[in-house]
N, C-alpha and C. Protein backbone atom coordinates (compact mmCIF):
# COMPACT_ATOMS: atom_id res chain seq x y z
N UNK A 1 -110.38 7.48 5.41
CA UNK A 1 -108.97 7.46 5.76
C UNK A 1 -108.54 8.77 6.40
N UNK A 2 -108.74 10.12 5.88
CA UNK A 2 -108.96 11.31 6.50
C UNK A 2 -108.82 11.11 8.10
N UNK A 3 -110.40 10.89 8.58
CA UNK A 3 -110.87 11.12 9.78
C UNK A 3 -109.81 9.99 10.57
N UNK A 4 -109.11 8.93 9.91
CA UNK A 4 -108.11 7.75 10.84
C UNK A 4 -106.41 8.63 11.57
N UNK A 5 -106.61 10.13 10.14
CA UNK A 5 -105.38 11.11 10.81
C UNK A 5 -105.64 12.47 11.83
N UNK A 6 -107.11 12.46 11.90
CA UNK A 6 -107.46 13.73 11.96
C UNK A 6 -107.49 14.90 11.51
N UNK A 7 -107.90 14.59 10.10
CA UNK A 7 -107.51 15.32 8.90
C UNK A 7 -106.91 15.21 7.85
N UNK A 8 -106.55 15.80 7.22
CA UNK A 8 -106.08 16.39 5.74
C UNK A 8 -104.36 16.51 5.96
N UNK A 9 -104.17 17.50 7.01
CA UNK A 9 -103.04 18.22 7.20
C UNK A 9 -101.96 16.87 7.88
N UNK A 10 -102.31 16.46 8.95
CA UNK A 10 -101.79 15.42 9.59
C UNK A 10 -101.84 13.68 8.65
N UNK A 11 -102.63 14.06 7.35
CA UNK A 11 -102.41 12.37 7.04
C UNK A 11 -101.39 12.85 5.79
N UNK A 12 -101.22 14.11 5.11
CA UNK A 12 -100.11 14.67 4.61
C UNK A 12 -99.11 14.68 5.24
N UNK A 13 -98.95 14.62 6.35
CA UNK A 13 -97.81 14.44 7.43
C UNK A 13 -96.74 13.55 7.56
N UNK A 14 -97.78 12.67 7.71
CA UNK A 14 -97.36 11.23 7.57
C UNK A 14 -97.25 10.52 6.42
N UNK A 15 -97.60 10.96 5.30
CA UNK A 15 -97.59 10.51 3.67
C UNK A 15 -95.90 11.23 3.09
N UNK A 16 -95.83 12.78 4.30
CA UNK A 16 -94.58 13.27 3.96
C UNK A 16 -93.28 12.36 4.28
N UNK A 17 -93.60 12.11 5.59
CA UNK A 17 -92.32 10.96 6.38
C UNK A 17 -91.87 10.22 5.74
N UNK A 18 -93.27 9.35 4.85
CA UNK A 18 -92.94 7.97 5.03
C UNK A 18 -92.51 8.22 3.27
N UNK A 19 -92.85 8.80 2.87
CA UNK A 19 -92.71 8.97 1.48
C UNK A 19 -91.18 8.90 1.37
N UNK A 20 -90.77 10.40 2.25
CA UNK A 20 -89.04 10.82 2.64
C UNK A 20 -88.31 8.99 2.79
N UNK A 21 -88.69 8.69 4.19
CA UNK A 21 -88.08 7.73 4.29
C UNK A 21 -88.01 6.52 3.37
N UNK A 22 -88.89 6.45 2.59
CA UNK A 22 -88.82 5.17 0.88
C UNK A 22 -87.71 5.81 0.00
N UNK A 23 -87.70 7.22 0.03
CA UNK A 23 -87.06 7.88 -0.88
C UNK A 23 -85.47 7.34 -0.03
N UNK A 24 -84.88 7.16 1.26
CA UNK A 24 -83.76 6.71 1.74
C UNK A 24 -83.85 5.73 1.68
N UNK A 25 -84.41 4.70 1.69
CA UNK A 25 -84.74 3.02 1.49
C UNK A 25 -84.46 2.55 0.38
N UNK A 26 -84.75 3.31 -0.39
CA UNK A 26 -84.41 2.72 -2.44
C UNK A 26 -82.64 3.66 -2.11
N UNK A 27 -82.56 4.46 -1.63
CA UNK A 27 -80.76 4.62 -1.95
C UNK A 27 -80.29 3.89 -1.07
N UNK A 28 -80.32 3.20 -0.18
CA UNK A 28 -79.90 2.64 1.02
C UNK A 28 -79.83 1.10 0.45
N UNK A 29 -80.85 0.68 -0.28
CA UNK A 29 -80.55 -0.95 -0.56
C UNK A 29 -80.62 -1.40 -1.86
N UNK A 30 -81.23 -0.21 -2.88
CA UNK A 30 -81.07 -0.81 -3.98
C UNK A 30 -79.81 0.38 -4.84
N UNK A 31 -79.61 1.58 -4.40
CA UNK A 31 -78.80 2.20 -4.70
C UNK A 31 -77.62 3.01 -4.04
N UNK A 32 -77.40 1.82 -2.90
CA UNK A 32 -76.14 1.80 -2.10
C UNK A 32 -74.80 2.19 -2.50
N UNK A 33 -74.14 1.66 -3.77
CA UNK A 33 -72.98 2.44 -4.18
C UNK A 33 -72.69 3.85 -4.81
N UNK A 34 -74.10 4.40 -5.21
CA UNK A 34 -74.10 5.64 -5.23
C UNK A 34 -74.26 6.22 -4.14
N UNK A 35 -75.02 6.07 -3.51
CA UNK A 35 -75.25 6.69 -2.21
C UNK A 35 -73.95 7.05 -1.27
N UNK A 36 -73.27 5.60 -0.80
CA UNK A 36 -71.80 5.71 -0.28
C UNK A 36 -70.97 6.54 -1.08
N UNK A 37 -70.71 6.72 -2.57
CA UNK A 37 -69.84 7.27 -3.21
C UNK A 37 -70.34 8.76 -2.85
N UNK A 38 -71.67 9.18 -2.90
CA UNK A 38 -72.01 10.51 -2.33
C UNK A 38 -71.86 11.10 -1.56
N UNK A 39 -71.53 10.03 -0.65
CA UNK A 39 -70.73 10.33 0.84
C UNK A 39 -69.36 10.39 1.23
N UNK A 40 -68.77 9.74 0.38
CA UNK A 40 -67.36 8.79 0.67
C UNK A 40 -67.20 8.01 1.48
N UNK A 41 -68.51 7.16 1.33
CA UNK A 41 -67.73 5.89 2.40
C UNK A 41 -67.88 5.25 1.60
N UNK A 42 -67.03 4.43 1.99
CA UNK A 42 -65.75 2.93 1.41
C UNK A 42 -66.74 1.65 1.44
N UNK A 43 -66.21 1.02 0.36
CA UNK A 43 -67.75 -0.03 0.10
C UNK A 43 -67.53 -1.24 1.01
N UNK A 44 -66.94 -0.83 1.97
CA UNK A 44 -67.03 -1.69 3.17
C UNK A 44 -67.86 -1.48 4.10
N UNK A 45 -69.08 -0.34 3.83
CA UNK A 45 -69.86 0.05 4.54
C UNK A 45 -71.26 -0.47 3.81
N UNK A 46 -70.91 -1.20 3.07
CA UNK A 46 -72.11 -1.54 2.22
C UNK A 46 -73.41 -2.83 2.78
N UNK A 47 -72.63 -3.35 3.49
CA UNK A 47 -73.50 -4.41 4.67
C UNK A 47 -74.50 -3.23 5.71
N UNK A 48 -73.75 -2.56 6.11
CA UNK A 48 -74.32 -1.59 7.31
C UNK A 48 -75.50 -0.60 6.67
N UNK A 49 -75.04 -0.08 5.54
CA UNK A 49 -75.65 0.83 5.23
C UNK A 49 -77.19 0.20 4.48
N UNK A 50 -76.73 -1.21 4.03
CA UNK A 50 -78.55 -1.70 3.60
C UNK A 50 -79.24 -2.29 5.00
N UNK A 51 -78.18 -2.49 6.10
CA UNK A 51 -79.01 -2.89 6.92
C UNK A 51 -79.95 -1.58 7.60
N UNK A 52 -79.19 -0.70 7.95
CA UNK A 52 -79.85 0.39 8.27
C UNK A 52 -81.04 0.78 7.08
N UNK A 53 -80.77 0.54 5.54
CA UNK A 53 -82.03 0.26 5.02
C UNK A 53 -83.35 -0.46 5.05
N UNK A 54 -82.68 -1.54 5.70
CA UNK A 54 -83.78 -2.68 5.81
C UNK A 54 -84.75 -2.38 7.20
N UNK A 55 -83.95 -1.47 7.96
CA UNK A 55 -84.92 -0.60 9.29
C UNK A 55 -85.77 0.34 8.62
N UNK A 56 -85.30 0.96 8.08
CA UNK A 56 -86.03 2.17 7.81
C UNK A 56 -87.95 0.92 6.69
N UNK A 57 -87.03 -0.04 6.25
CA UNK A 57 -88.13 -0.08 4.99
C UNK A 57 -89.54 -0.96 5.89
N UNK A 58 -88.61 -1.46 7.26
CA UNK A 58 -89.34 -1.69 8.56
C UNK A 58 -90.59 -0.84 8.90
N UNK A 59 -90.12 0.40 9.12
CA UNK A 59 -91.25 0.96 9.06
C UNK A 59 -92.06 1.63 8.67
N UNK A 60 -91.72 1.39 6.77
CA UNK A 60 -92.55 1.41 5.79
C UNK A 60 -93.43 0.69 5.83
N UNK A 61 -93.55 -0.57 5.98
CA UNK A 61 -94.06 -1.48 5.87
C UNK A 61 -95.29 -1.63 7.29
N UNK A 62 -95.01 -0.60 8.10
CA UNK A 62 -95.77 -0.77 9.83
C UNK A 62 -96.44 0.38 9.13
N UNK A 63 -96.10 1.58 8.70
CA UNK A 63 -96.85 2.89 7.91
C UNK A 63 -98.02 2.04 7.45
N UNK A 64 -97.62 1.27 6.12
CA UNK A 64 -98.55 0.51 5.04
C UNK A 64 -99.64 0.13 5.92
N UNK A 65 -99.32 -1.17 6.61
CA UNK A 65 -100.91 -1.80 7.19
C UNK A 65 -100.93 -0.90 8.37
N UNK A 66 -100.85 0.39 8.85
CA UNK A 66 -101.19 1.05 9.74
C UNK A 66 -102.55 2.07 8.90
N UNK A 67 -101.76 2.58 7.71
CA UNK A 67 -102.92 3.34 7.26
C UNK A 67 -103.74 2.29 6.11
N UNK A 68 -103.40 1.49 5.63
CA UNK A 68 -104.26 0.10 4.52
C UNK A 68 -104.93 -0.87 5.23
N UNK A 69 -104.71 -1.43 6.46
CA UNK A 69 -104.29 -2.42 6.43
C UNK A 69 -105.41 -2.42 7.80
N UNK A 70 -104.63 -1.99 8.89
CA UNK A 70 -105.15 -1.95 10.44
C UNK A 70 -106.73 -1.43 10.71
N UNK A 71 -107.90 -2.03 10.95
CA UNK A 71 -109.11 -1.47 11.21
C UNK A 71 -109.28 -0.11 12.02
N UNK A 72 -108.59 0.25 12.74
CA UNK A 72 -108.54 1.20 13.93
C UNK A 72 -107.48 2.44 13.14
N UNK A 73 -106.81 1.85 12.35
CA UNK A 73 -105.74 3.09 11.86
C UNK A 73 -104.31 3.44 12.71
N UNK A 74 -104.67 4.65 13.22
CA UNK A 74 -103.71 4.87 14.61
C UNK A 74 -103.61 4.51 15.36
N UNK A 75 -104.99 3.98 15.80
CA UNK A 75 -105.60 3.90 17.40
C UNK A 75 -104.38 3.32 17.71
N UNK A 76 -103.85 3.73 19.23
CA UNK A 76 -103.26 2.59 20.36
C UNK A 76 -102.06 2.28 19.48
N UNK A 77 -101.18 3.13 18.71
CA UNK A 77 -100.07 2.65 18.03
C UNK A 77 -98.87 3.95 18.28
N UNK A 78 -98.97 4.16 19.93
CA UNK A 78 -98.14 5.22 20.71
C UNK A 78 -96.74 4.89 20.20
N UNK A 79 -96.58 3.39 20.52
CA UNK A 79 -94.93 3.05 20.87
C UNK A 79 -94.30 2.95 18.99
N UNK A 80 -95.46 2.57 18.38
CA UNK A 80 -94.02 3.37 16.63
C UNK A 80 -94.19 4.25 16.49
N UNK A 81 -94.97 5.30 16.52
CA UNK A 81 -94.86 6.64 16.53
C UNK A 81 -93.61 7.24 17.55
N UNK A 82 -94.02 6.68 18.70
CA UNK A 82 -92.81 7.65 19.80
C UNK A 82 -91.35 6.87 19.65
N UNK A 83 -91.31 5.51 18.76
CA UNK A 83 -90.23 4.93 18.38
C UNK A 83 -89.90 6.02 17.32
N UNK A 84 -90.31 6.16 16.46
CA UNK A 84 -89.98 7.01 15.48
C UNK A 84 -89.36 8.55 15.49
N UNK A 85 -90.36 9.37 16.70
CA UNK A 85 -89.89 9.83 17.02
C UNK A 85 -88.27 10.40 17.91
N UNK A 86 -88.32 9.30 18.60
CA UNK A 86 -86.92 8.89 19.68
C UNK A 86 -85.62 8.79 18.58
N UNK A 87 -86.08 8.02 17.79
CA UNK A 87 -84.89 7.19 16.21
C UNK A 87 -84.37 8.15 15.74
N UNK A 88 -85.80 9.67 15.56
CA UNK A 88 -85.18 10.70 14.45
C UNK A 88 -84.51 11.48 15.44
N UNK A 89 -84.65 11.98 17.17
CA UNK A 89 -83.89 13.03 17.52
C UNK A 89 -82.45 12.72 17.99
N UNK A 90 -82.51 11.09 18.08
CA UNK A 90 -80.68 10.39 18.41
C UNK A 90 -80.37 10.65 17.04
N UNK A 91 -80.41 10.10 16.18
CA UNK A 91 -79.55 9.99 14.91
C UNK A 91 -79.00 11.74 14.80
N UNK A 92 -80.59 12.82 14.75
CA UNK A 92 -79.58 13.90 14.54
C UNK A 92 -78.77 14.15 15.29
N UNK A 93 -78.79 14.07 17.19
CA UNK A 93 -78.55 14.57 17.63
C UNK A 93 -76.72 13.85 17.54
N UNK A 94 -77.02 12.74 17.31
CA UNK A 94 -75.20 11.68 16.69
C UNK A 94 -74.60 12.71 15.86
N UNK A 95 -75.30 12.89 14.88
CA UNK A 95 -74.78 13.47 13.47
C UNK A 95 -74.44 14.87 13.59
N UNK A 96 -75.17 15.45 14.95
CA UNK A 96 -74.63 17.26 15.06
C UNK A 96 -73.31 16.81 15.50
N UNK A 97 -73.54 15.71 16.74
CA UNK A 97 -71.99 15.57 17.20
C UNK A 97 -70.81 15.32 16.35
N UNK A 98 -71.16 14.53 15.33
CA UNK A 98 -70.15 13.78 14.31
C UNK A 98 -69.77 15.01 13.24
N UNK A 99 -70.95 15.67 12.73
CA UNK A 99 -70.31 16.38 12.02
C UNK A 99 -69.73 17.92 12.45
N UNK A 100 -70.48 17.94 13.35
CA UNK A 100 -69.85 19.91 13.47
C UNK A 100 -68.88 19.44 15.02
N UNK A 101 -68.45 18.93 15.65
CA UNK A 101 -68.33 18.30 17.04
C UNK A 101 -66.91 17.62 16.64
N UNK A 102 -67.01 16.23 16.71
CA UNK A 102 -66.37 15.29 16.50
C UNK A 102 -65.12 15.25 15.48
N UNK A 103 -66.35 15.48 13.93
CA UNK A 103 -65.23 15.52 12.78
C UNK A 103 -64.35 14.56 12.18
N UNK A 104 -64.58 13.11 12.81
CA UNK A 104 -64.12 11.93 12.78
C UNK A 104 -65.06 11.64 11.28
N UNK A 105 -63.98 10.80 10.01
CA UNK A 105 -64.49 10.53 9.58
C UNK A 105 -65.16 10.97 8.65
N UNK A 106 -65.67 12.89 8.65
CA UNK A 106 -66.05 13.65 7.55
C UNK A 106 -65.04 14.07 6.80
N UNK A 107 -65.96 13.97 5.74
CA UNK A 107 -64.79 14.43 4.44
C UNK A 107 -65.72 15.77 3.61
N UNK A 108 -64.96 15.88 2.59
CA UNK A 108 -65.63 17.05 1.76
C UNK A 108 -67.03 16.97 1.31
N UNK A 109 -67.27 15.50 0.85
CA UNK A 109 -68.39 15.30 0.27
C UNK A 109 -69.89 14.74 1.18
N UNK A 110 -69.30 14.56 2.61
CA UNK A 110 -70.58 14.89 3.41
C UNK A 110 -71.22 15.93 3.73
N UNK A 111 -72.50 16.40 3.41
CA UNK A 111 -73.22 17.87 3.29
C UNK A 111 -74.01 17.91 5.08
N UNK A 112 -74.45 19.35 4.69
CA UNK A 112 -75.50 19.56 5.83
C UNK A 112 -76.46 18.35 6.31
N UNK A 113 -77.25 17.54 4.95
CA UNK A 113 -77.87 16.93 4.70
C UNK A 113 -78.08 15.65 6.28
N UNK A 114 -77.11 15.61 6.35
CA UNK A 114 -76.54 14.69 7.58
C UNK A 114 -77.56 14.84 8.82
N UNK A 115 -77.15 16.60 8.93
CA UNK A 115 -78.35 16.95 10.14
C UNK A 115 -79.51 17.49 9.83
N UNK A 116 -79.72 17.68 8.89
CA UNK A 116 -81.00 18.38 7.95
C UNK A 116 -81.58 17.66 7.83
N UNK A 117 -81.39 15.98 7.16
CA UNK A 117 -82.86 14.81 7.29
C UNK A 117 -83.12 14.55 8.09
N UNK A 118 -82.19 14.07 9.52
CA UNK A 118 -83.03 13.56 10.63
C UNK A 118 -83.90 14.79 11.38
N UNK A 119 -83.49 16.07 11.36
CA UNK A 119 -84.00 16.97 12.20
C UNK A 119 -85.48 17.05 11.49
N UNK A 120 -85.13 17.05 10.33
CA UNK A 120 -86.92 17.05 9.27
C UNK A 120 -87.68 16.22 10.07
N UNK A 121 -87.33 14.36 9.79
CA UNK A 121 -87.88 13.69 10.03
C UNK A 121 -88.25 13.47 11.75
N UNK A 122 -87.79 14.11 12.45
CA UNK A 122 -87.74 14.18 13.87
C UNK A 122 -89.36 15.09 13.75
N UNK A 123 -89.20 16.53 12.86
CA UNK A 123 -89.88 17.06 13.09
C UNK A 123 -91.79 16.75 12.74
N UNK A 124 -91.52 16.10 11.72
CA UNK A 124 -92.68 15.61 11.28
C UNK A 124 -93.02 14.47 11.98
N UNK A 125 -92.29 13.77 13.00
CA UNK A 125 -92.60 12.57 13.76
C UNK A 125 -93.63 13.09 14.98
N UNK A 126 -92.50 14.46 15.20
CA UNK A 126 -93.51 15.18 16.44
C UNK A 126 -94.54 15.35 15.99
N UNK A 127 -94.52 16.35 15.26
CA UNK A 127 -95.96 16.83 14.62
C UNK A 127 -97.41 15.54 14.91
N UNK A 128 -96.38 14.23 14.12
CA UNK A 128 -97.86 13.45 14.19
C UNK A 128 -98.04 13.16 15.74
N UNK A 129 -97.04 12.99 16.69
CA UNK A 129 -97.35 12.64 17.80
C UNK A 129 -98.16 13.26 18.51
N UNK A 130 -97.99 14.50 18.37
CA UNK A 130 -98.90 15.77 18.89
C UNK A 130 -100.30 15.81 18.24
N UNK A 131 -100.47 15.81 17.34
CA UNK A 131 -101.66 16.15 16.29
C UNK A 131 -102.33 14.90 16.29
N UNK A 132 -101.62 13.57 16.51
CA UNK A 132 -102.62 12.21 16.54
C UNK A 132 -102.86 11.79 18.21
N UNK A 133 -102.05 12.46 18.87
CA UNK A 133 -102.05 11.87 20.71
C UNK A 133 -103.42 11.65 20.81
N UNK A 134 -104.41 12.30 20.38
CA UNK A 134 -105.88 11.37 21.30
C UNK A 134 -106.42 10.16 20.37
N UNK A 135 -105.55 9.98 19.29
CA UNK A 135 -105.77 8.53 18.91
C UNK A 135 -104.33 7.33 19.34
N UNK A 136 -103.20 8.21 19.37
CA UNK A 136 -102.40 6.92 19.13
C UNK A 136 -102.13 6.55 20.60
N UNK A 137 -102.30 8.00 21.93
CA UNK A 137 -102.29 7.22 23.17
C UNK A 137 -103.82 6.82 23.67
N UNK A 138 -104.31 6.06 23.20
CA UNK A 138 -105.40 5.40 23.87
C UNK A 138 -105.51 4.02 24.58
């Protein structure tokens, strides 16, 4: 499984992401009213916010039979990686606008956090893109 990341460092990489992103997937659909209350949004956001769960657990589930599942591993699997990538630098780049920019909509109890996860997850998306490119663009 190692040699399917090119290593040690890079399949930690991706064990980091996807781990992160389960860790937003269980607050997103099974612990949605805490989550919103953490935020202050109004439980009229509660449709949106598991659906945007049910994406993310999307590509939990492409992670799973990518590293379990798929004979080849990475190989030739450019477009969810560079999907992934693309997903994490809009969302932050929304959320710099919304929160330090815009201001629509924030309240006290929305944190840094806002632009701090996607920029993470942006960053570790690159990482694998870079560190796996001679397997995943083939």
């Amino acid at each position: 499984m190692i040699d399917k990341f090119n290593g040690i460092f890079y399949l930690i990489v991706f064990l980091v992401h996807f781990i992160g992103m389960g860790a937003y997937v269980l607050q997103l659909t099974t612990g949605t009213k805490k989550f919103t209350k953490r935020f202050g949004i109004d439980k009229s956001a509660f449709l949106i916010v598991r659906m945007l769960g049910a994406v993310f657990f999307a590509w939990i589930l492409m992670a799973i039979y990518i590293m379990f599942v798929r004979p080849n591993g990475v190989d030739g699997t450019w477009g969810f990686f560079t999907l992934l990538f693309i997903t994490h630098v809009l969302v932050f780049l929304s959320n710099f606008y919304s929160y330090k920019i815009d201001k629509t909509g924030i309240s006290k109890k929305v944190t840094n956090e806002v632009i701090f996860a996607p920029l993470f997850f942006a960053v570790l998306s690159a990482l694998m893109c870079y560190g796996l490119s001679d397997k995943i663009y083939m």
